[in-house]
Protein backbone atom coordinates (compact mmCIF):
# COMPACT_ATOMS: atom_id res chain seq x y z
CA UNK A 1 0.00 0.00 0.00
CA UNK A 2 1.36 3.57 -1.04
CA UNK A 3 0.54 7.23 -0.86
CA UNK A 4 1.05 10.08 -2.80
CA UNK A 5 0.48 13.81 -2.75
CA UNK A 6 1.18 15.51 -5.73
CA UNK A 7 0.54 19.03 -6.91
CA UNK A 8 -2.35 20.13 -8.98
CA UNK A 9 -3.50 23.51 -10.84
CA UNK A 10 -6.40 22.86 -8.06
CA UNK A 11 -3.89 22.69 -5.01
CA UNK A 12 -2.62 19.70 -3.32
CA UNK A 13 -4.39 16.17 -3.96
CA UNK A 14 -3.37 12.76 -3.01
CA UNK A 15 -3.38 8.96 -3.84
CA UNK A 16 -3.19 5.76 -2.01
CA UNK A 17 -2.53 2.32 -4.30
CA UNK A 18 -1.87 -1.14 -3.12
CA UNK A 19 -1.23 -4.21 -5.55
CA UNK A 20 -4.86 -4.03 -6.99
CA UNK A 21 -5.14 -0.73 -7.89
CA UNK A 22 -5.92 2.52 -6.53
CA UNK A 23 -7.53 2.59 -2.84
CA UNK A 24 -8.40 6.21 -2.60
CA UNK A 25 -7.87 9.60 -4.88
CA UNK A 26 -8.57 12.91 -2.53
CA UNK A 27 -8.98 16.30 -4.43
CA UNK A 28 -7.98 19.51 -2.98
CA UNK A 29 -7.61 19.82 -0.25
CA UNK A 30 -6.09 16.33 1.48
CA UNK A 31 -5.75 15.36 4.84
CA UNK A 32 -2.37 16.76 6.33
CA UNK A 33 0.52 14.97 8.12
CA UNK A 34 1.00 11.52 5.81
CA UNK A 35 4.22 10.67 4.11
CA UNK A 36 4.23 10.77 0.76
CA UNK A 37 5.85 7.24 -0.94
CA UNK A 38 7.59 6.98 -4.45
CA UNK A 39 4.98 5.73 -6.72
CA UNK A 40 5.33 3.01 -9.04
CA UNK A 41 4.99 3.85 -13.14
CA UNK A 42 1.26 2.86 -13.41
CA UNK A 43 0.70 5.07 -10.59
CA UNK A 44 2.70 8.07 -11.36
CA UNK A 45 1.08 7.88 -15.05
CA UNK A 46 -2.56 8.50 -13.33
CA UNK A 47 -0.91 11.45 -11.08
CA UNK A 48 0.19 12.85 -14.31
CA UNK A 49 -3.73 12.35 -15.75
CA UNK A 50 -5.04 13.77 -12.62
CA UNK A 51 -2.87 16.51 -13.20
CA UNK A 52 -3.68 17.14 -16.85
CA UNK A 53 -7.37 17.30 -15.81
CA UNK A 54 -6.91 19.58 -13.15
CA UNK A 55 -5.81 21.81 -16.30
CA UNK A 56 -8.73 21.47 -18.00
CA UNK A 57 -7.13 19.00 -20.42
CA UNK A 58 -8.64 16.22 -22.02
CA UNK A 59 -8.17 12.59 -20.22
CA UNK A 60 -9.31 9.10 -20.03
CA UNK A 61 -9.32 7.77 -16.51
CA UNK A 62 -11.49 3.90 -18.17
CA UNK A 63 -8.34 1.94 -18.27
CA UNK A 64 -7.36 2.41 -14.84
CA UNK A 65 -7.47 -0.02 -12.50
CA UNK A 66 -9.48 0.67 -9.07
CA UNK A 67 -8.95 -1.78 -5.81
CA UNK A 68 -12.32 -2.10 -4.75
CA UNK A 69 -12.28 -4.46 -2.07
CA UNK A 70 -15.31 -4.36 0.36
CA UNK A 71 -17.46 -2.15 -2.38
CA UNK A 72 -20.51 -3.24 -2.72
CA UNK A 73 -21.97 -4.69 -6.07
CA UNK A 74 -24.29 -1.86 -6.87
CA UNK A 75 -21.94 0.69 -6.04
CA UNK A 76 -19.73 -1.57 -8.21
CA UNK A 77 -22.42 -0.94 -10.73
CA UNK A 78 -22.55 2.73 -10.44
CA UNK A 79 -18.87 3.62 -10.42
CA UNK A 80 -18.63 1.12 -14.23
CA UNK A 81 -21.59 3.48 -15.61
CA UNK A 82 -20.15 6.18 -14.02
CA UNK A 83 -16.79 6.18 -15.44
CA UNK A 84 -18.35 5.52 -18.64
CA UNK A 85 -19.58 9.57 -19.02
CA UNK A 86 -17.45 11.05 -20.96
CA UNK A 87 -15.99 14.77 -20.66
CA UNK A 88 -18.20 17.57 -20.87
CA UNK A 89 -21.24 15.78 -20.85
CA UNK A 90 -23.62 14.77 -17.17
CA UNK A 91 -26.10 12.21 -16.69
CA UNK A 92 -28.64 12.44 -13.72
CA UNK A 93 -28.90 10.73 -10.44
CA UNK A 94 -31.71 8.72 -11.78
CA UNK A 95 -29.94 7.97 -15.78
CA UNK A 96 -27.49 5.81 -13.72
CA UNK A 97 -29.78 4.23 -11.61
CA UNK A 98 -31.49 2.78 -15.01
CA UNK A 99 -27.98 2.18 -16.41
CA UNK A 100 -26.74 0.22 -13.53
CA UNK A 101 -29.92 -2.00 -13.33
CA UNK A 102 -31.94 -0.43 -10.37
CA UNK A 103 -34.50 1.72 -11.84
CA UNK A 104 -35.62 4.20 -9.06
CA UNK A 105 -32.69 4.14 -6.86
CA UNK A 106 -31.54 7.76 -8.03
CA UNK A 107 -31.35 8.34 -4.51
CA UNK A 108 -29.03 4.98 -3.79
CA UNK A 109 -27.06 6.60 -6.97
CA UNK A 110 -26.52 9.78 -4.58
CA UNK A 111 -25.24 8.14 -1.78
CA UNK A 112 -22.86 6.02 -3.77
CA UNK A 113 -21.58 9.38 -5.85
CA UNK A 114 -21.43 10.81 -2.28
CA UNK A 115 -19.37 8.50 -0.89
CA UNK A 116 -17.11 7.99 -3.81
CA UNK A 117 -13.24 6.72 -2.82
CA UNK A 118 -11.83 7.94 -6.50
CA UNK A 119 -13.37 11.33 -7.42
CA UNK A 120 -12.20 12.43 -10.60
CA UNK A 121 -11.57 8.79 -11.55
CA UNK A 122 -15.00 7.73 -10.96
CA UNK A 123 -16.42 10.95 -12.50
CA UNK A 124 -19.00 11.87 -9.81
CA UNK A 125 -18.95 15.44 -10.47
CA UNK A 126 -20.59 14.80 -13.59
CA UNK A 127 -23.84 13.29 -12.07
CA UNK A 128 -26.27 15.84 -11.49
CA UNK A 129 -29.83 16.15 -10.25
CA UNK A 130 -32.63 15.70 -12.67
CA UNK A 131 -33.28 18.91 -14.77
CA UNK A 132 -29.43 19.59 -15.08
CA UNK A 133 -29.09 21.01 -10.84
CA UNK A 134 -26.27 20.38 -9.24
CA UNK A 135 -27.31 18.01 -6.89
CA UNK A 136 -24.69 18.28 -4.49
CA UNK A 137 -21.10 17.34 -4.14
CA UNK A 138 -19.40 16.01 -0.88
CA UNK A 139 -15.37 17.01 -1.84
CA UNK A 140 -13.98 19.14 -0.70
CA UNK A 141 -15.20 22.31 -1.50
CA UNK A 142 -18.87 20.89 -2.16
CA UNK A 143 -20.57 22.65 -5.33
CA UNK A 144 -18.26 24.96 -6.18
CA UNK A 145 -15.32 22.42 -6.60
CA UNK A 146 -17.99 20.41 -8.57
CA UNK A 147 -19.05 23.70 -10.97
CA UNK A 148 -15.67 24.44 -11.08
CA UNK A 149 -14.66 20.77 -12.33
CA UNK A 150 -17.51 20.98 -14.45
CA UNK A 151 -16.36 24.49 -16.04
CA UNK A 152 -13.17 22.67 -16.91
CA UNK A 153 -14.79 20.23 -19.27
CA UNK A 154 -17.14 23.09 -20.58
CA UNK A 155 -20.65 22.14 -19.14
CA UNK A 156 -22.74 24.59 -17.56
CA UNK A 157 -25.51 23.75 -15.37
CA UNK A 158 -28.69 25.60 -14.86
C-alpha cells in the first residue's frame, strides 16, 4: 500500500494504491501529516492524468485499474456506468440508476456518488440532479469544486 500527494492547478491532492489498484484519490484539499511514498509507473502515469485534468485538459481515466475491495456490487455498478460519461457531458442521479440496473434508486445513486473513494476517476462530479441542478457534491469544497470541475470540461448547469 502507497501514498502520494502531488501538486495540482487545483492545489494539493493525493493517492493511495496497493497491488490491486488505486484505494483512494482525494482532491484539494487532502488530509495533512502523511508521508508521501515513491509511486510506481502505473501510478505516477494517473498522477500525471489527474494533473492534466486539473488543467482542464482532455483525459481518459477507463483503463485504470481501481482496488475495490469491500465495495458493494451496486456501487460496483454505479462507479462502471459512471466512469463511462465522458468529458463535458452529465447524466442524472436517476440515468445511472437505469444504467446500472436499479431503476428508481436515483437516490441509492446519490449516496454512492457521495461517498465515492476515486473522485475524478469515478467521475461523480458529472452526475447531477434531474433537470441539469447540481445536486450536491461532498469534496472538498462541495458545489463549487464540482461547478468548477464541471467548467473545466465546458458544461454549464442551470
Amino acid at each position: 500500500m502507497g501514498y502520494a500527494a502531488f501538486d495540482t492547478a487545483m492545489g494539493l491532492a493525493a493517492v493511495e494504491w496497493s497491488e490491486s489498484g488505486l484505494t483512494r484519490v482525494w482532491i484539494p484539499p487532502v488530509p495533512a501529516g502523511r508521508r508521501s511514498d515513491p509511486p510506481p509507473p502505473v501510478v505516477k502515469d494517473v498522477i500525471d492524468r489527474l494533473r492534466m485534468l486539473l488543467r482542464g485538459e482532455d483525459v481518459d481515466f477507463t483503463d485504470v485499474e481501481l482496488d475495490v475491495e469491500g465495495v458493494p456490487e451496486f456501487d460496483q455498478r454505479v462507479y462502471a456506468h459512471a466512469r463511462a460519461i465522458p468529458r463535458g457531458v452529465t447524466a442524472t442521479y436517476g440515468e445511472l440508476a437505469q444504467r446500472a440496473g436499479s431503476p428508481g434508486a436515483a437516490q441509492a445513486v446519490g449516496q454512492v456518488m457521495g461517498n465515492n473513494r476515486f473522485p475524478l476517476v469515478v467521475p461523480c462530479h458529472r452526475v447531477v440532479a434531474a433537470g441539469g441542478r447540481n445536486g450536491g457534491f461532498s469534496a472538498p469544497g462541495g458545489v463549487d469544486t464540482k461547478l468548477r470541475l464541471l467548467a473545466l470540461e465546458s458544461v454549464t448547469l442551470f
